[in-house]
N, C-alpha and C. Protein backbone atom coordinates (compact mmCIF):
# COMPACT_ATOMS: atom_id res chain seq x y z
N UNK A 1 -122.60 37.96 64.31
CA UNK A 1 -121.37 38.16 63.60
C UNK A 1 -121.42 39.50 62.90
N UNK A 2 -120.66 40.24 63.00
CA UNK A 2 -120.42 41.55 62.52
C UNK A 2 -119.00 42.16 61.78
N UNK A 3 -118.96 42.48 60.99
CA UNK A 3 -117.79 42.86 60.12
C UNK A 3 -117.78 44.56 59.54
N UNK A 4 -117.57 44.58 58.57
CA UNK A 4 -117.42 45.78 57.47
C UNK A 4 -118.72 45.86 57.19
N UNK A 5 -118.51 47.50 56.28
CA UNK A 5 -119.76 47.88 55.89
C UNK A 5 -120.52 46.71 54.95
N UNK A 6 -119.81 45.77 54.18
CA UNK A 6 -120.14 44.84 53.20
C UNK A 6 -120.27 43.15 54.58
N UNK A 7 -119.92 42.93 55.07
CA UNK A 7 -120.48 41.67 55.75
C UNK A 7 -121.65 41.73 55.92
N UNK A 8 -122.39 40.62 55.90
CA UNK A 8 -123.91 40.24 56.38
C UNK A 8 -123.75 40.10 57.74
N UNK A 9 -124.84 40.44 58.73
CA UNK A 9 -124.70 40.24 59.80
C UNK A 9 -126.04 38.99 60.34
N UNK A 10 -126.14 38.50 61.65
CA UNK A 10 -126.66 37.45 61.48
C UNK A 10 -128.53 38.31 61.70
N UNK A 11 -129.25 38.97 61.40
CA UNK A 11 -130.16 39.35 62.02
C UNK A 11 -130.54 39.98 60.24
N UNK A 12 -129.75 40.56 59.15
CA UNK A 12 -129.71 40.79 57.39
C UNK A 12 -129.85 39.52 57.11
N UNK A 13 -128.82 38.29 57.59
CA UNK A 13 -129.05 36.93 57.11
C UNK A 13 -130.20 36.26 57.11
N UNK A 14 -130.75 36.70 58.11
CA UNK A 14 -131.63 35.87 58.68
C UNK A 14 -133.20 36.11 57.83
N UNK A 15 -133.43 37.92 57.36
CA UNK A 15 -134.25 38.39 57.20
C UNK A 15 -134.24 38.44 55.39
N UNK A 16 -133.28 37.95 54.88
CA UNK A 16 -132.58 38.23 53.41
C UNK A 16 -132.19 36.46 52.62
N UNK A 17 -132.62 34.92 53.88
CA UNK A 17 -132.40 33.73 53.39
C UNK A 17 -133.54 33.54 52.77
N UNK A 18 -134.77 33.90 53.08
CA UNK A 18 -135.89 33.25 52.24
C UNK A 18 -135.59 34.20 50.72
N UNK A 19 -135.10 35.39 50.30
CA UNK A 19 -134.82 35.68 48.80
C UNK A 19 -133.79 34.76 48.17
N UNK A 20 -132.94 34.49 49.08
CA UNK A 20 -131.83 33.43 48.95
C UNK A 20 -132.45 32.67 48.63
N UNK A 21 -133.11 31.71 49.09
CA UNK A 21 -133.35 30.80 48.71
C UNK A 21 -134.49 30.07 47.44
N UNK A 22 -135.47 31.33 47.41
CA UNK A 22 -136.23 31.66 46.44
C UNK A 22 -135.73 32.15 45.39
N UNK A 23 -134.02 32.46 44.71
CA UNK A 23 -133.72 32.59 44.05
C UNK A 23 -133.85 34.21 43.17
N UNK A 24 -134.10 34.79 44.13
CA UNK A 24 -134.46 36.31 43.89
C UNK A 24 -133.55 37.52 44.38
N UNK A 25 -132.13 37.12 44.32
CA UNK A 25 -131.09 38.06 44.90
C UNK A 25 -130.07 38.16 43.98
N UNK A 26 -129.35 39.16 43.56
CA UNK A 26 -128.39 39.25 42.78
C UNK A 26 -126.65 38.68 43.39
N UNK A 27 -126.03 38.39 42.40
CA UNK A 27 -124.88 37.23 42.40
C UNK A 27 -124.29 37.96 43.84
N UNK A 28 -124.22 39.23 44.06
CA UNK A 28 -123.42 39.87 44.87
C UNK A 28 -123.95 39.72 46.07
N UNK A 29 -125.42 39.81 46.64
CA UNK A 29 -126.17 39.67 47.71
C UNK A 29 -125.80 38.33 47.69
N UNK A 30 -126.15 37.27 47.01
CA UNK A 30 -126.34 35.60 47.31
C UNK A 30 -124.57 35.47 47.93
N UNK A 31 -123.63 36.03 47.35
CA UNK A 31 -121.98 35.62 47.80
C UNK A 31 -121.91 36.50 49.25
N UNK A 32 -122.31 37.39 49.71
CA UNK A 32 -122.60 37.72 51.09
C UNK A 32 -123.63 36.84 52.16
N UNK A 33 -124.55 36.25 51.34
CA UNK A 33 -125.17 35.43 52.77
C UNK A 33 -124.45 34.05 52.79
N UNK A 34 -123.71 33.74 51.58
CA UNK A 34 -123.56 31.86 51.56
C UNK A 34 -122.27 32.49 52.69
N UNK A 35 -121.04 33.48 52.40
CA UNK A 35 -120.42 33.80 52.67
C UNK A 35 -120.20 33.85 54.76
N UNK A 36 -121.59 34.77 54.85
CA UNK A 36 -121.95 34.60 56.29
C UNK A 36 -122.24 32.87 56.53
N UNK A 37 -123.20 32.34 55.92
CA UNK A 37 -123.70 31.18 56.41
C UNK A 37 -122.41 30.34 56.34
N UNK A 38 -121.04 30.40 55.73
CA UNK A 38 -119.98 29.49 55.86
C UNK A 38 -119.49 29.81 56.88
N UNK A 39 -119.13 31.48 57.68
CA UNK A 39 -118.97 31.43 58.77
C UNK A 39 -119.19 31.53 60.14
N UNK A 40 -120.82 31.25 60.11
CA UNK A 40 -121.76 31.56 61.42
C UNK A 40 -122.28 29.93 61.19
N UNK A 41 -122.04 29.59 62.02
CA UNK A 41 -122.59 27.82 62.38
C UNK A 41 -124.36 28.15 63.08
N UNK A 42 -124.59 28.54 63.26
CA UNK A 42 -126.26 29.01 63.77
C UNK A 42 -126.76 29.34 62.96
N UNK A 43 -126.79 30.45 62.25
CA UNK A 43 -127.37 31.06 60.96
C UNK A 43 -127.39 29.55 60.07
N UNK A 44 -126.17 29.17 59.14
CA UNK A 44 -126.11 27.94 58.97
C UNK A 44 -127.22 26.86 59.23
N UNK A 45 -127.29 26.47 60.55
CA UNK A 45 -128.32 25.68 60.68
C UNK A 45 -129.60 25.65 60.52
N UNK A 46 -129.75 27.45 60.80
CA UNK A 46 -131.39 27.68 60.75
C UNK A 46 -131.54 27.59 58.88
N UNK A 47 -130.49 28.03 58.08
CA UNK A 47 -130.46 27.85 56.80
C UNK A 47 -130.69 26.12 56.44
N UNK A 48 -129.78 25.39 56.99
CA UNK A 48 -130.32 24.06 56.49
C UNK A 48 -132.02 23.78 56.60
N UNK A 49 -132.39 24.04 58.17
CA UNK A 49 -133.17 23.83 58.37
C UNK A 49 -134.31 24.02 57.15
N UNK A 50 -134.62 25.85 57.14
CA UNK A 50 -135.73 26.47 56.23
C UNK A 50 -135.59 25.30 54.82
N UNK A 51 -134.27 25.25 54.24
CA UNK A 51 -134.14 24.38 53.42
C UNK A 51 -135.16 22.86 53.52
N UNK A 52 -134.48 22.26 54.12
CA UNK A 52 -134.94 20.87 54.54
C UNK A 52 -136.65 21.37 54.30
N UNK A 53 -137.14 21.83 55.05
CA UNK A 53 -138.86 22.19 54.93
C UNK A 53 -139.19 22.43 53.74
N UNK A 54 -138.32 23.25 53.25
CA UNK A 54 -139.39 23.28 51.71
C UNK A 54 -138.69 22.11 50.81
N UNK A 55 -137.80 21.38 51.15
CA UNK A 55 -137.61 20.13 49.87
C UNK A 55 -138.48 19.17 50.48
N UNK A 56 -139.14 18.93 51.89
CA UNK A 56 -140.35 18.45 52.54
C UNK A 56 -141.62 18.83 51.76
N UNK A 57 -141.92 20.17 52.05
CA UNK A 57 -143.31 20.55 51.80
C UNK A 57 -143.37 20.63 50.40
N UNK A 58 -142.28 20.70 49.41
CA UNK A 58 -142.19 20.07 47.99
C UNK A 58 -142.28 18.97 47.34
N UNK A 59 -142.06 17.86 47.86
CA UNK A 59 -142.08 16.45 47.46
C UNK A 59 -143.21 16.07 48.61
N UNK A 60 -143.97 16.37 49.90
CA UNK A 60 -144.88 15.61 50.43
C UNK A 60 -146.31 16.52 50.18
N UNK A 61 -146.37 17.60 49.68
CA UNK A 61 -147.48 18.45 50.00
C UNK A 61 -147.71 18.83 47.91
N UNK A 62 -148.58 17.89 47.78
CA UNK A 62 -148.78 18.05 46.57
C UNK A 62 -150.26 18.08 46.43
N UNK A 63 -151.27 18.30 47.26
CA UNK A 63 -152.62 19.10 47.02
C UNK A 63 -152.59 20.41 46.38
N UNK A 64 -153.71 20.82 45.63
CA UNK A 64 -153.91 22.26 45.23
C UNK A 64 -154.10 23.32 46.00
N UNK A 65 -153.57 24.15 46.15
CA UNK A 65 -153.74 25.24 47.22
C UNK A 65 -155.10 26.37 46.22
N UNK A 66 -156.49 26.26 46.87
CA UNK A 66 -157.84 26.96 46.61
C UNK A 66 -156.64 28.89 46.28
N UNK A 67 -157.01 29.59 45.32
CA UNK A 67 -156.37 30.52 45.11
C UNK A 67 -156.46 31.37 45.93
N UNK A 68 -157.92 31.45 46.63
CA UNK A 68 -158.39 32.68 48.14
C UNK A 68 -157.35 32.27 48.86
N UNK A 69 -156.83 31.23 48.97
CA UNK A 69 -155.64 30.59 50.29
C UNK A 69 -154.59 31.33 49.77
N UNK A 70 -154.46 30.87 48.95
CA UNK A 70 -152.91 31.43 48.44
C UNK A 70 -152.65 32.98 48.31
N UNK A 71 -153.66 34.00 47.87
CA UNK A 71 -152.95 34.94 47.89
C UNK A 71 -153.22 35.33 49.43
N UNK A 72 -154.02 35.02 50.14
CA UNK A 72 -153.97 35.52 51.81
C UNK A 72 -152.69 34.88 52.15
N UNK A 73 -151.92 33.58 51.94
CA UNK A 73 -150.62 33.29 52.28
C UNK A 73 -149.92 34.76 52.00
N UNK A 74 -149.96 34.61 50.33
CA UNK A 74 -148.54 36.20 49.96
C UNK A 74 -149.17 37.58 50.65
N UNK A 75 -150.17 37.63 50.89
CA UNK A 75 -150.76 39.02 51.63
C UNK A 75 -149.93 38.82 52.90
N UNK A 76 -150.10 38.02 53.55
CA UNK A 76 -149.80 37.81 54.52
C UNK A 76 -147.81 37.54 55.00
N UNK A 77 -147.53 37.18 54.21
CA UNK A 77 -145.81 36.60 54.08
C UNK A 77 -145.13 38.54 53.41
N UNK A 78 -145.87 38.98 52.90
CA UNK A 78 -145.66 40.39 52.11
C UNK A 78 -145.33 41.23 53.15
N UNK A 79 -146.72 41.06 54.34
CA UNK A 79 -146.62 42.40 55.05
C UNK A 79 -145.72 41.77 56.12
N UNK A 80 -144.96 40.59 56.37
CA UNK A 80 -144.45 40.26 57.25
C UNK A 80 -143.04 40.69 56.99
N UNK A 81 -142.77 40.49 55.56
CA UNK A 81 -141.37 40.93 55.04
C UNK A 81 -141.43 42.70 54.83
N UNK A 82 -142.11 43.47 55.12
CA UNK A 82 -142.45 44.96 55.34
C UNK A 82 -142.30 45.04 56.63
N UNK A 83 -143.00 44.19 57.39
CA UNK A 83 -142.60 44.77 59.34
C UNK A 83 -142.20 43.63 59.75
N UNK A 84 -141.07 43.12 60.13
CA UNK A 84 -140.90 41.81 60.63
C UNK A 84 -141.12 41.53 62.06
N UNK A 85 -141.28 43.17 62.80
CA UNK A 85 -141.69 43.35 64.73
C UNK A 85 -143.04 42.75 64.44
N UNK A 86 -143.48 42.94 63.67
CA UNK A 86 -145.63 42.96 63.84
C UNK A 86 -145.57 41.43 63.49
N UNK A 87 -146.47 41.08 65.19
CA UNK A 87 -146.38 39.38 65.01
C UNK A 87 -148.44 39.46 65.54
């Protein structure tokens, strides 16, 4: 989906829902992706989806994560949100 210089497109949406959803985007960014996600039914879904997993891995995954784990997770989730090609 593609619009104006101000529409989200589905490939910004896609790469810009986990701040969404982590609560780390300003009022103006968050009313551009809900905005896309009301009118792209795909984007949408993959949005429910990511959702659904973490109200999962929130209420079923309640072990301590060892801290060496955890920051190799954000090391790792960091440089992914820096190059999103490098798999």
């Amino acid at each position: 989906m593609r619009g104006g210089s101000d529409d989200m497109d589905c490939e910004k949406a896609s790469v810009r829902v986990y701040g969404y959803l982590d609560g780390e985007l300003r009022f103006y960014r968050r009313w551009t992706i809900r905005r896309h996600l009301d009118k792209c039914p795909p984007c949408a879904q993959s949005f429910d989806f990511e959702l659904e997993v973490r109200q999962i891995v929130s209420t079923k995954c309640r072990d301590e994560c060892p801290d060496e784990l955890r920051i190799r997770i954000t090391q790792a989730l960091q440089q992914q949100l820096r190059d999103p090609a490098a798999d």
